[in-house]
Protein backbone atom coordinates (compact mmCIF):
# COMPACT_ATOMS: atom_id res chain seq x y z
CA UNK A 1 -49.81 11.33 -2.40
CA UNK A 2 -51.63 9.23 -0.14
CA UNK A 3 -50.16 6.97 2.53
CA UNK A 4 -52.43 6.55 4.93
CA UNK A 5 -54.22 3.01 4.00
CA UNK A 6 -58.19 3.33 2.79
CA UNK A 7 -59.20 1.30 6.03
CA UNK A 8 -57.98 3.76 8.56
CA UNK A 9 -58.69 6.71 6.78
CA UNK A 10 -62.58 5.32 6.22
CA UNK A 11 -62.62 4.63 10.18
CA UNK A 12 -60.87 8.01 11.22
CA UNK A 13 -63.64 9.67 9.39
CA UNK A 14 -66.50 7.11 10.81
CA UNK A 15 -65.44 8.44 14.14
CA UNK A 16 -65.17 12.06 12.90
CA UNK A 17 -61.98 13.00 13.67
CA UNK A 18 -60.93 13.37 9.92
CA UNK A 19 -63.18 14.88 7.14
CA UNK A 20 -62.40 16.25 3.69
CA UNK A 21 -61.09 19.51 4.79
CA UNK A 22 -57.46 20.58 3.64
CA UNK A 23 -55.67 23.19 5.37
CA UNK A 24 -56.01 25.82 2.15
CA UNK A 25 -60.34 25.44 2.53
CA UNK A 26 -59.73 26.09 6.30
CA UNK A 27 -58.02 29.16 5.60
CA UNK A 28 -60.37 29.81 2.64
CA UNK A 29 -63.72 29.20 4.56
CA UNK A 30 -62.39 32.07 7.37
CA UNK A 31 -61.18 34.66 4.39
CA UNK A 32 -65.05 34.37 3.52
CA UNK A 33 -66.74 34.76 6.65
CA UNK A 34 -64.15 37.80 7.55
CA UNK A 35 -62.31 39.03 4.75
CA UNK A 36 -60.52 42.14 6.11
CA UNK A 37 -59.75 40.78 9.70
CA UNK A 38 -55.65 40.03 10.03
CA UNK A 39 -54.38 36.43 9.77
CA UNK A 40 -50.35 36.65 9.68
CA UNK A 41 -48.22 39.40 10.24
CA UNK A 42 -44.94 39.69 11.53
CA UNK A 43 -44.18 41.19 15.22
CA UNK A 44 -40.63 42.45 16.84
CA UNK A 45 -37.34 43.02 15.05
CA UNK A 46 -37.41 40.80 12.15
CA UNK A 47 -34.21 38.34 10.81
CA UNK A 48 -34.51 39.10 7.28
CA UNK A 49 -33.70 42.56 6.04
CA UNK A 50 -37.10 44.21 4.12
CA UNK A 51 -39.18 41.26 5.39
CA UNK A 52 -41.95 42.55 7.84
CA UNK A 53 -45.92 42.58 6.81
CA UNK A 54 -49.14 42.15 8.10
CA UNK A 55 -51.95 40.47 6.01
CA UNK A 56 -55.57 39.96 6.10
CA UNK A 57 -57.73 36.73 5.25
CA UNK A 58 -58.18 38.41 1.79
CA UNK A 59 -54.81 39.60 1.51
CA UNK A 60 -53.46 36.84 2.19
CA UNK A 61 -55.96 34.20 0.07
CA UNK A 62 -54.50 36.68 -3.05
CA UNK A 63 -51.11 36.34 -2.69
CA UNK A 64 -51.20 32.12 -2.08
CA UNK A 65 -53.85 32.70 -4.95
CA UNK A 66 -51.32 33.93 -7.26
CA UNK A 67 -48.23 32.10 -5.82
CA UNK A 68 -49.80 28.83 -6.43
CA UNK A 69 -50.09 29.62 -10.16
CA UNK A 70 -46.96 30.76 -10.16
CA UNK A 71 -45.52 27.41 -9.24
CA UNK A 72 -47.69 25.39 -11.52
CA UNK A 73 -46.43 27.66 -14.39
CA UNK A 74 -42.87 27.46 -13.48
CA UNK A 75 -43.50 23.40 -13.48
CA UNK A 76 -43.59 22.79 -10.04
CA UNK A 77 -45.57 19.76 -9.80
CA UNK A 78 -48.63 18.15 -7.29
CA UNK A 79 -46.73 15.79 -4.61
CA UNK A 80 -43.30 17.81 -5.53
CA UNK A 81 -41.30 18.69 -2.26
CA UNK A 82 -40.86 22.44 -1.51
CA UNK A 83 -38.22 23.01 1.08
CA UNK A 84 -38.81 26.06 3.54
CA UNK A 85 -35.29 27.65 4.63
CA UNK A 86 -36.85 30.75 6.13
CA UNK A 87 -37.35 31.77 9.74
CA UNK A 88 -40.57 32.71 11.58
CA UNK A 89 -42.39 34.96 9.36
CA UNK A 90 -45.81 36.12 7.35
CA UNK A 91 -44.38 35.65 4.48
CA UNK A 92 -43.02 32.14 5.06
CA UNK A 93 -46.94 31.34 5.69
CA UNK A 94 -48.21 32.80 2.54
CA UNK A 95 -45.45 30.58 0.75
CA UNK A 96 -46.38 27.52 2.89
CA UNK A 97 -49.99 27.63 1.46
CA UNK A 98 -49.39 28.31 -1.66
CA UNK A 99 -47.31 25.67 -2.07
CA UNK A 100 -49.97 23.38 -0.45
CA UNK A 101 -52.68 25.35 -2.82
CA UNK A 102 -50.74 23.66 -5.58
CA UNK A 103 -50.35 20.57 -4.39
CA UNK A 104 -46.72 20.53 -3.10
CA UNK A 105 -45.73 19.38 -0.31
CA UNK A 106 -43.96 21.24 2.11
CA UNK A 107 -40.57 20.20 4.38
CA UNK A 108 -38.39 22.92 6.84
CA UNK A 109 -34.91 23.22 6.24
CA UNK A 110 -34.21 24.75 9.92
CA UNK A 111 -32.00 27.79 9.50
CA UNK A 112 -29.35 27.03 11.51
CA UNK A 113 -28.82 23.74 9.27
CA UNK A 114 -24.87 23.46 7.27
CA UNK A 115 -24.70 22.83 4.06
CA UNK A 116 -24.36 19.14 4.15
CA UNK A 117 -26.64 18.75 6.25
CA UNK A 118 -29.38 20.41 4.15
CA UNK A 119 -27.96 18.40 1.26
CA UNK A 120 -28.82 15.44 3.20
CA UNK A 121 -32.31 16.36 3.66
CA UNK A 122 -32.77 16.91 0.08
CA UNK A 123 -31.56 13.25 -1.06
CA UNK A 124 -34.05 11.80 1.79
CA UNK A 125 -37.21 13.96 1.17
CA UNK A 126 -36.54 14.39 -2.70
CA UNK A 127 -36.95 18.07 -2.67
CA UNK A 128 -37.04 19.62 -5.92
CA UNK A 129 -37.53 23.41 -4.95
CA UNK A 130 -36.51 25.74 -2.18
CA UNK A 131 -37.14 29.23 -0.43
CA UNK A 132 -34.62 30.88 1.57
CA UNK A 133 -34.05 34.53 2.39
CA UNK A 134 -31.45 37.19 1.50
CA UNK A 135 -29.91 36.61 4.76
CA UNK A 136 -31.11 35.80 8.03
CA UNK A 137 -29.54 37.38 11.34
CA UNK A 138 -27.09 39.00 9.09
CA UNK A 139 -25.99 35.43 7.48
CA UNK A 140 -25.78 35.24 3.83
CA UNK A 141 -28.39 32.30 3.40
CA UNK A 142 -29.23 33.17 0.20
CA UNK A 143 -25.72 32.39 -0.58
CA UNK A 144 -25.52 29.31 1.41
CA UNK A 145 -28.94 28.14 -0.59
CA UNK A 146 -27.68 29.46 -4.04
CA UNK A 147 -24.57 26.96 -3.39
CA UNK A 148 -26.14 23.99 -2.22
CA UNK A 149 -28.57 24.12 -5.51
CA UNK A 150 -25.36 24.43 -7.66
CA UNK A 151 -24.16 21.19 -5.75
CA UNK A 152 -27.21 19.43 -6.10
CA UNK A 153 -28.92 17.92 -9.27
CA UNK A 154 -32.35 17.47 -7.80
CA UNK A 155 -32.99 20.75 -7.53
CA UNK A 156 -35.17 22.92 -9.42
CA UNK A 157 -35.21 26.53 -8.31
CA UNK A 158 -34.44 28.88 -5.64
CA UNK A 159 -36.81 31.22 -4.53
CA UNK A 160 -35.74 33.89 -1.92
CA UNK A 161 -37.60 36.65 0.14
CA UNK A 162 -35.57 39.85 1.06
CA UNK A 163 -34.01 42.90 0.19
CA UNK A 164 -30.22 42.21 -1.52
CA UNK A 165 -31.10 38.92 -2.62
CA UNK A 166 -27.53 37.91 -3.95
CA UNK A 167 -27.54 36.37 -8.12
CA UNK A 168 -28.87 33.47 -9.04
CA UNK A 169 -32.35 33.44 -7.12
CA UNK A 170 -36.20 34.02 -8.05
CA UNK A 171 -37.15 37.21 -6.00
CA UNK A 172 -40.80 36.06 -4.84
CA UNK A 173 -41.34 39.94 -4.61
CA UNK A 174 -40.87 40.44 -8.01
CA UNK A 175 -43.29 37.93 -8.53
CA UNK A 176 -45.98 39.06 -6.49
CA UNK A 177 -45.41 42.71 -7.42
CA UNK A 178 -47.98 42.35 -10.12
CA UNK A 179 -50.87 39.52 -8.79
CA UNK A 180 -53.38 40.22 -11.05
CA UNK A 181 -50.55 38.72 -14.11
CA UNK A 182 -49.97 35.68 -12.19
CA UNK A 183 -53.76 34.16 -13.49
CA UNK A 184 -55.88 31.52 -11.50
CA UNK A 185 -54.16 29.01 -8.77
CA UNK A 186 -54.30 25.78 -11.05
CA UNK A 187 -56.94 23.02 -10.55
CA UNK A 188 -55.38 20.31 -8.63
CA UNK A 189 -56.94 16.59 -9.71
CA UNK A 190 -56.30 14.39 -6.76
CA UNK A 191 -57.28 10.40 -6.47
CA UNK A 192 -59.24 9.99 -3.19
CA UNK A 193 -59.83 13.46 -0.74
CA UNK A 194 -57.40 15.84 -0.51
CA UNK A 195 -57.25 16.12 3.25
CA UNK A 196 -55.83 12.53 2.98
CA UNK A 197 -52.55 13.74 1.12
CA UNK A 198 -49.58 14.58 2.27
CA UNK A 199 -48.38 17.88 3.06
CA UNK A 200 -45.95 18.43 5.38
CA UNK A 201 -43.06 15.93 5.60
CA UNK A 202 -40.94 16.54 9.46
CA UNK A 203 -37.33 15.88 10.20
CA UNK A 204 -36.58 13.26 12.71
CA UNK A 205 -33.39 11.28 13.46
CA UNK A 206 -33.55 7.51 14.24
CA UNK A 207 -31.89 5.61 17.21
CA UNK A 208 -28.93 5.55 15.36
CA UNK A 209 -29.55 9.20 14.88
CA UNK A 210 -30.20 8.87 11.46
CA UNK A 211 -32.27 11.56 9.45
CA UNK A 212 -35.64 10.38 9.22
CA UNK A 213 -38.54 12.07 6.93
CA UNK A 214 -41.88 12.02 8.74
CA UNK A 215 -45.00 12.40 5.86
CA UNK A 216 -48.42 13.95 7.69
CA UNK A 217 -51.60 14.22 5.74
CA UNK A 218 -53.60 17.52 6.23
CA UNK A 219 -56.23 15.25 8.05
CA UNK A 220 -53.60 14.80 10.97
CA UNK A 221 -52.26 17.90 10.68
CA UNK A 222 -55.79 18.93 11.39
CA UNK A 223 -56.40 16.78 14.20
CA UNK A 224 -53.16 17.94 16.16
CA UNK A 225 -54.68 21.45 16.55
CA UNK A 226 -58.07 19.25 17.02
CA UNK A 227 -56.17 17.72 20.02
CA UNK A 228 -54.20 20.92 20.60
CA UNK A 229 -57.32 23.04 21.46
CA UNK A 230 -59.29 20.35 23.34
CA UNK A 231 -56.02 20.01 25.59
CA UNK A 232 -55.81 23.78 26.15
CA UNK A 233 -59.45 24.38 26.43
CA UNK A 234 -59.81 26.70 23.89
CA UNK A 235 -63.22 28.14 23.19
CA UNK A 236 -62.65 31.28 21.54
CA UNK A 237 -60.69 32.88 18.85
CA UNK A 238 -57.07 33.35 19.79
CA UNK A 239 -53.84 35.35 18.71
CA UNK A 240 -51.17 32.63 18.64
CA UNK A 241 -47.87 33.80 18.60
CA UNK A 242 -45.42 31.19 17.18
CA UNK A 243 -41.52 31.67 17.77
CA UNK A 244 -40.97 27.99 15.87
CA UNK A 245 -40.05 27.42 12.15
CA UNK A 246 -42.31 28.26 9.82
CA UNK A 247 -42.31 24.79 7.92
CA UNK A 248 -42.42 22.79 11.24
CA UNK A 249 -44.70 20.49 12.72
CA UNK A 250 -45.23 22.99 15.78
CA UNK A 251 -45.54 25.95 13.57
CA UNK A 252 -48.06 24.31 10.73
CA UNK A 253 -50.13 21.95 13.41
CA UNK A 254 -49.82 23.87 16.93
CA UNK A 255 -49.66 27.45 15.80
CA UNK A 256 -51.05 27.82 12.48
CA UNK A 257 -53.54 25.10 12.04
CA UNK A 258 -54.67 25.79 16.13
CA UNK A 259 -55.26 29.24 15.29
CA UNK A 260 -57.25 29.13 12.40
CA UNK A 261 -59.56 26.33 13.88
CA UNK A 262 -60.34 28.64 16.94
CA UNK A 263 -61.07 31.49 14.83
CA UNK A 264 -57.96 33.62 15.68
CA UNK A 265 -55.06 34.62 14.07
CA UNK A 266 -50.74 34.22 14.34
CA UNK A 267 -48.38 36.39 14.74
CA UNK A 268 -44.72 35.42 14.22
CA UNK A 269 -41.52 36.44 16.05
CA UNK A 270 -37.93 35.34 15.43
CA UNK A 271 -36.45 35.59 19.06
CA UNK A 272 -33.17 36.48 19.53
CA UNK A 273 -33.46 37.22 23.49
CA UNK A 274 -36.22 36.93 26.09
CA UNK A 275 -36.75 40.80 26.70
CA UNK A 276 -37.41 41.11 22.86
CA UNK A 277 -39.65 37.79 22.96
CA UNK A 278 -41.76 39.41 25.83
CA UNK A 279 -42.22 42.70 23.98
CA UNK A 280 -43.16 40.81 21.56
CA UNK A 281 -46.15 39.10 23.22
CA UNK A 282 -47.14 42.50 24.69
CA UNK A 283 -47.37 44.77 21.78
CA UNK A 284 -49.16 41.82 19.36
CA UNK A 285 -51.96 41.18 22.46
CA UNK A 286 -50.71 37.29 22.38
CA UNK A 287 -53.13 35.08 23.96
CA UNK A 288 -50.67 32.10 23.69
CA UNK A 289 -47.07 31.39 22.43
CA UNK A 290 -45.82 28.01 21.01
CA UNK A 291 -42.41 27.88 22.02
CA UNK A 292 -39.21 25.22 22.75
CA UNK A 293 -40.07 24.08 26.65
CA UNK A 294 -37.23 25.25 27.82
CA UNK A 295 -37.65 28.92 27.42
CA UNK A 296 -41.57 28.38 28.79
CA UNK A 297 -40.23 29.52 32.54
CA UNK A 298 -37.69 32.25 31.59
CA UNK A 299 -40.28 34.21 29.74
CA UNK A 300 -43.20 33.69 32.61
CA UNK A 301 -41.32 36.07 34.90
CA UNK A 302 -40.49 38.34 32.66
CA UNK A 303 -44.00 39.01 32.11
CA UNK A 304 -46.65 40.62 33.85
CA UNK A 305 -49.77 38.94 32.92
CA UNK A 306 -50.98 35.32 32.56
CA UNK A 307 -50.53 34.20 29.32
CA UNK A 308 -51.29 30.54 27.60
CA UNK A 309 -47.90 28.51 26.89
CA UNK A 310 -47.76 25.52 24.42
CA UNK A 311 -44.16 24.04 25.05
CA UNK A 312 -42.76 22.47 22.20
CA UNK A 313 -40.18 19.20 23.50
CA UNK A 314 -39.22 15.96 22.26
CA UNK A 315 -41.01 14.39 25.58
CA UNK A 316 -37.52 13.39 27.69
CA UNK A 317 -36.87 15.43 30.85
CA UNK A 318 -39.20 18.13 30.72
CA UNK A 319 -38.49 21.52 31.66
CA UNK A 320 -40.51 23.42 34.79
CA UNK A 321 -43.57 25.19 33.67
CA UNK A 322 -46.04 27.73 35.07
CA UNK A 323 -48.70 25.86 37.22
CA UNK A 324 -51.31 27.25 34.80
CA UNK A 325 -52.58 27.22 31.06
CA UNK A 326 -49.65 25.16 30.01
CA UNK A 327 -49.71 22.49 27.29
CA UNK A 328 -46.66 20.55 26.43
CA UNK A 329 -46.66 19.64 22.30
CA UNK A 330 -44.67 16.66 22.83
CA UNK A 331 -42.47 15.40 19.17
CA UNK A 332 -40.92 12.53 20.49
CA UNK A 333 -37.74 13.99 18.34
CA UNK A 334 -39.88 14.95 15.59
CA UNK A 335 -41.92 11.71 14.92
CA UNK A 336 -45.14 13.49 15.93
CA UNK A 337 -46.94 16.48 17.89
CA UNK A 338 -48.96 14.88 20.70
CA UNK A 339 -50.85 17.96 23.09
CA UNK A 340 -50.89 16.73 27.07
CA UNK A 341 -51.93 19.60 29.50
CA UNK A 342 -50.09 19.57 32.15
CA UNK A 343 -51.74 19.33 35.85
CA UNK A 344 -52.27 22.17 38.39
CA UNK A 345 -48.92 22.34 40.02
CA UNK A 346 -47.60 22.31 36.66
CA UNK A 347 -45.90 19.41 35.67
CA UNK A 348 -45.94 17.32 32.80
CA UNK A 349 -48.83 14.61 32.87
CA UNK A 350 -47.39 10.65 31.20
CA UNK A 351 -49.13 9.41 28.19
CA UNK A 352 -51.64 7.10 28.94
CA UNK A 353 -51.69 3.23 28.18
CA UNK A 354 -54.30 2.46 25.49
CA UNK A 355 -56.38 5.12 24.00
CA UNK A 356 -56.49 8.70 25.08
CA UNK A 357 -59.70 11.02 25.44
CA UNK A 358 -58.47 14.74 24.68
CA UNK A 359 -59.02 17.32 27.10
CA UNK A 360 -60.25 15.15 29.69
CA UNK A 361 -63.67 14.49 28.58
CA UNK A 362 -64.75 10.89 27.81
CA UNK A 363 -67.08 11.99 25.35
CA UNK A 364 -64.16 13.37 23.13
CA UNK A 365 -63.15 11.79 20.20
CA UNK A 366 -59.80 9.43 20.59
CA UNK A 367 -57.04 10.94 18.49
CA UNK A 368 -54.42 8.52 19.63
CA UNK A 369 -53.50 5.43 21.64
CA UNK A 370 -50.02 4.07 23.05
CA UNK A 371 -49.09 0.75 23.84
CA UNK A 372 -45.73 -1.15 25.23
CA UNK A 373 -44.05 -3.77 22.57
CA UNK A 374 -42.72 -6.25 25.16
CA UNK A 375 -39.33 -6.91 24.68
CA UNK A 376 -38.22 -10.40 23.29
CA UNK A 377 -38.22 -12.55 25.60
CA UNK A 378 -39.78 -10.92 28.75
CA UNK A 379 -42.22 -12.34 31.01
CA UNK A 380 -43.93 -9.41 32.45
CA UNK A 381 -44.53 -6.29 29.76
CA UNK A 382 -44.90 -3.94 32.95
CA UNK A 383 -41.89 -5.16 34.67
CA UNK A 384 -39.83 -4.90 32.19
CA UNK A 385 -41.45 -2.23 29.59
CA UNK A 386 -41.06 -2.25 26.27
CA UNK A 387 -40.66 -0.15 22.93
CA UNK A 388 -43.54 3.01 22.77
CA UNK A 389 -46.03 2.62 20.36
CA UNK A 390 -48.21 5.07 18.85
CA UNK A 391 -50.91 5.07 16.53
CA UNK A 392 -54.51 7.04 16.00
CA UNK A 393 -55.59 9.72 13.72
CA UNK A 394 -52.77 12.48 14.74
CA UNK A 395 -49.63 9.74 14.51
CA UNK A 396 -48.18 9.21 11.21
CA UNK A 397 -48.60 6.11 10.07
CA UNK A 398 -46.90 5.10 7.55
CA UNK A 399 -43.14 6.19 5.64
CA UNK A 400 -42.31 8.46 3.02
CA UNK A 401 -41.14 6.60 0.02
CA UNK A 402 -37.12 6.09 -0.60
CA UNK A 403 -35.63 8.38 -2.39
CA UNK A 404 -35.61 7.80 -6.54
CA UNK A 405 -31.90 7.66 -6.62
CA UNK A 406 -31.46 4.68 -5.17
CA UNK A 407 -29.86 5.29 -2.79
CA UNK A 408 -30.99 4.04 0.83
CA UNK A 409 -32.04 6.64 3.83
CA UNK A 410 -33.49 5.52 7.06
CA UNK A 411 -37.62 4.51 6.80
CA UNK A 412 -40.21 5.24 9.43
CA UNK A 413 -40.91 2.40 11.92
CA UNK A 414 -44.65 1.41 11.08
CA UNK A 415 -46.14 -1.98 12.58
CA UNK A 416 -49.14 -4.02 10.12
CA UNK A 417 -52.01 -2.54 11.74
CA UNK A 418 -50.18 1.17 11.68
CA UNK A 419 -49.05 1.76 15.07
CA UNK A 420 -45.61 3.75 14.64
CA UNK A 421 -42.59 2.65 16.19
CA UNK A 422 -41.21 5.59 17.98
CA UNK A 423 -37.49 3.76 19.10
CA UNK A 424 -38.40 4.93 23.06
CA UNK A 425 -38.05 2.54 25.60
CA UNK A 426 -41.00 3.15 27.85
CA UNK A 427 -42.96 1.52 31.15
CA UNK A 428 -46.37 0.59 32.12
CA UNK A 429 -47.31 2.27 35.67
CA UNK A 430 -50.67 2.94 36.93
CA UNK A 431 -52.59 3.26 33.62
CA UNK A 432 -49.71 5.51 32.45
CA UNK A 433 -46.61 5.09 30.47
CA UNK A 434 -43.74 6.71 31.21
CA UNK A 435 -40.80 7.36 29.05
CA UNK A 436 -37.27 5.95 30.28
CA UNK A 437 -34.86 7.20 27.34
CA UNK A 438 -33.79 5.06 23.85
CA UNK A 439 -34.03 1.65 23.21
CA UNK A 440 -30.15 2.63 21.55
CA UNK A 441 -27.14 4.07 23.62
CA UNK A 442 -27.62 8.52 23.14
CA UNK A 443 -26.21 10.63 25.75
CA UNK A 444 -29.05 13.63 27.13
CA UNK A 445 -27.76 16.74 26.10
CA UNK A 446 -30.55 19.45 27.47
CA UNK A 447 -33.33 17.79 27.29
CA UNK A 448 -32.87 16.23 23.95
CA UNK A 449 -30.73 12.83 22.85
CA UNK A 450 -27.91 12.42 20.66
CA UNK A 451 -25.73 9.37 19.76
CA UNK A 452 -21.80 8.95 20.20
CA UNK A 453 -21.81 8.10 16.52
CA UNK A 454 -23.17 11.64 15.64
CA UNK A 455 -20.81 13.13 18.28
CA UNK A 456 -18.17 11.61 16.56
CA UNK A 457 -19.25 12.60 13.23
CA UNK A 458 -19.87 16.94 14.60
């Protein structure tokens, strides 16, 4: 599915920032070049009882390989929604490109999620398929999974990872216990290029706080880690280890995506506690760690040895940070991944108005600009500020469709030329814009926002 109109896409790839690469011919160009080096593997105590591997580029291109045809034969559709309830893992990556291999699109279902609220994300992204695990830190998600499936019409199947998978799931294992039976990953016809598809839908929540579905073509996928490594200054291959979900727009674009551009590889830890999160880094040689903001501090003095942070935070009230090799992956609540490295003393550099060179360097390419939507009525735009605006080759720009039912859900905030309205109220000052809170009334809770309505409702 493409959603990205033909005149932006032609003029993203005019200024070669977009191309015709997919994330599955990224990985597939690397598992040429260096078949037997390591690409995902787990690291640490893992959440999922019998879940812990280690794969290489051709290791891993086999199992999507067979996975893919496995979901084709099972009738899992191009453009169908796969739903990723699984924590940080190896094998959550090999199911994230296979699903992408055949031509599914891919949503998290974080695991800390209740029921309804996972049924709610099913109605709004029309997912039709899910993968969970037996259980995860000792809860019975399978169950929870199993139940919500039973619950809901929409969906398909359940697959699960694990050992003691409870009834009533397809144990992936199984499957993959015999590749070679599986066949050939099926021949995907797409209209247009298949970078311009979409496949990874976030989760964000509206002023109104709201679930909101987020679509993201592999193109911008691709040109967050673009932005990600300019930002960071990354010039060699590097072990990323990613403590995010495995679905998410951090994991896929800032760890995933990041690493594989630079030539490296990720390594994936579920932490529990910041002495296992810096064993972790030490005993898997991490070069950098994408991780929420908050914890970015905590785990610098536990270690020893510089090491390269990307802090993951919605962009409100950002946490301290080492003064060095720290980039902040900014989601704006989930509407996007925007990479801003912070300054020497190490705080958080603004967005700046109009558009932004990457990395510093005016010869880079422009991934996105931001602009100020006056408010109604107001004389002076920089007096008074104005909704934040976003648009550019990494910023979604347009919604995912309503859901088939009927039924309404909240749609992404898209202006006619395909700047997206990110609901922030924000001011003009000195060639930068800084971020004042919500254009509705949310109360800061930690760093992030949350409305009285949804206090009400929890």
């Amino acid at each position: 599915m493409i959603l990205t109109s033909e005149q932006r896409a032609e003029a993203y790839v005019a200024s070669g920032v977009w191309s015709n690469v997919t994330l599955v011919e990224l990985l597939r160009r690397t598992a040429i070049v260096a078949p037997e080096t390591i690409v995902f593997e787990d690291v640490g105590v893992g959440a999922v009882p019998g879940l812990s591997a280690k794969y290489s580029f051709a290791e891993a291109e086999k199992r999507i390989n067979g996975l893919a045809a496995f979901f084709a034969a099972v009738g899992l559709r191009p453009d169908m929604v796969l739903g990723i309830h699984l924590p940080p893992c190896a094998d959550a990556a090999i199911v994230l490109f296979a699903a992408l291999k055949a031509g599914l699109v891919v949503a998290p279902l974080p695991v800390y999620w209740t029921k309804s609220e996972i049924e709610a994300a099913i109605e709004a992204a029309s997912i039709k398929a899910m993968v969970t695990a037996s259980e995860i830190e000792n809860e019975p998600s399978g169950e929870l999974v199993r139940d919500v499936a039973a619950d809901t019409f929409a969906i398909r199947f359940v697959f699960a990872v694990g050992d003691g998978q409870p009834d009533g799931l397809i144990d992936l294992s199984e499957v993959l216990a015999d590749l070679d039976a599986l066949g050939e990953p099926p021949e995907v016809a797409r209209r247009g290029e298949a970078a311009d598809h979409v496949a990874l839908l976030s989760m964000a929540r509206t002023p109104d706080d709201e679930l909101l579905i987020v679509p993201f073509s592999h193109n911008q996928l691709l040109a967050v880690a673009t932005g990600h490594l300019l930002e960071a200054g990354v010039v060699t291959p590097e072990t990323v280890l990613s403590t995010m979900h495995p679905a998410s727009l951090a994991s896929v674009a800032g760890s995933i995506a990041t690493a594989l551009m630079s030539g490296g590889r990720v390594a994936f830890h579920h932490g529990t506690s910041l002495a296992g999160l810096a064993e972790a880094v030490e005993s898997v040689g991490a070069d950098r760690i994408v991780l929420p903001e908050v914890m970015v501090a905590p785990l610098a003095a536990r270690l020893d040895r510089p090491l390269a942070f990307s802090a993951v935070g919605v962009g409100l009230g950002l946490a301290p940070a080492p003064a060095a090799r720290t980039v902040d992956l900014l989601t704006l609540g989930g509407l996007c991944l925007i990479p801003r490295a912070r300054d020497a003393a190490g705080s958080t550099v603004a967005l700046p108005a109009g558009a932004a060179h990457m990395g510093g360097l005016s010869a880079a390419p422009v991934l996105f600009e931001a602009r100020i939507k006056a408010k109604a009525g107001a004389r002076s735009r920089k007096a008074d500020g104005g909704e934040l605006l976003l648009g550019g080759a990494l910023i979604p720009d347009a919604p995912w469709p309503e859901p088939q039912s009927g039924r309404r859900s909240a749609l992404l905030g898209v202006t006619s030329d395909g700047f997206l309205r990110t609901g922030l109220a924000a001011e003009e000052r000195d060639g930068r814009l800084t971020i004042t809170g919500t254009l509705g009334e949310n109360i800061g809770v930690a760093g992030s926002t949350i409305s009285p309505e949804r206090i009400d409702d929890l």
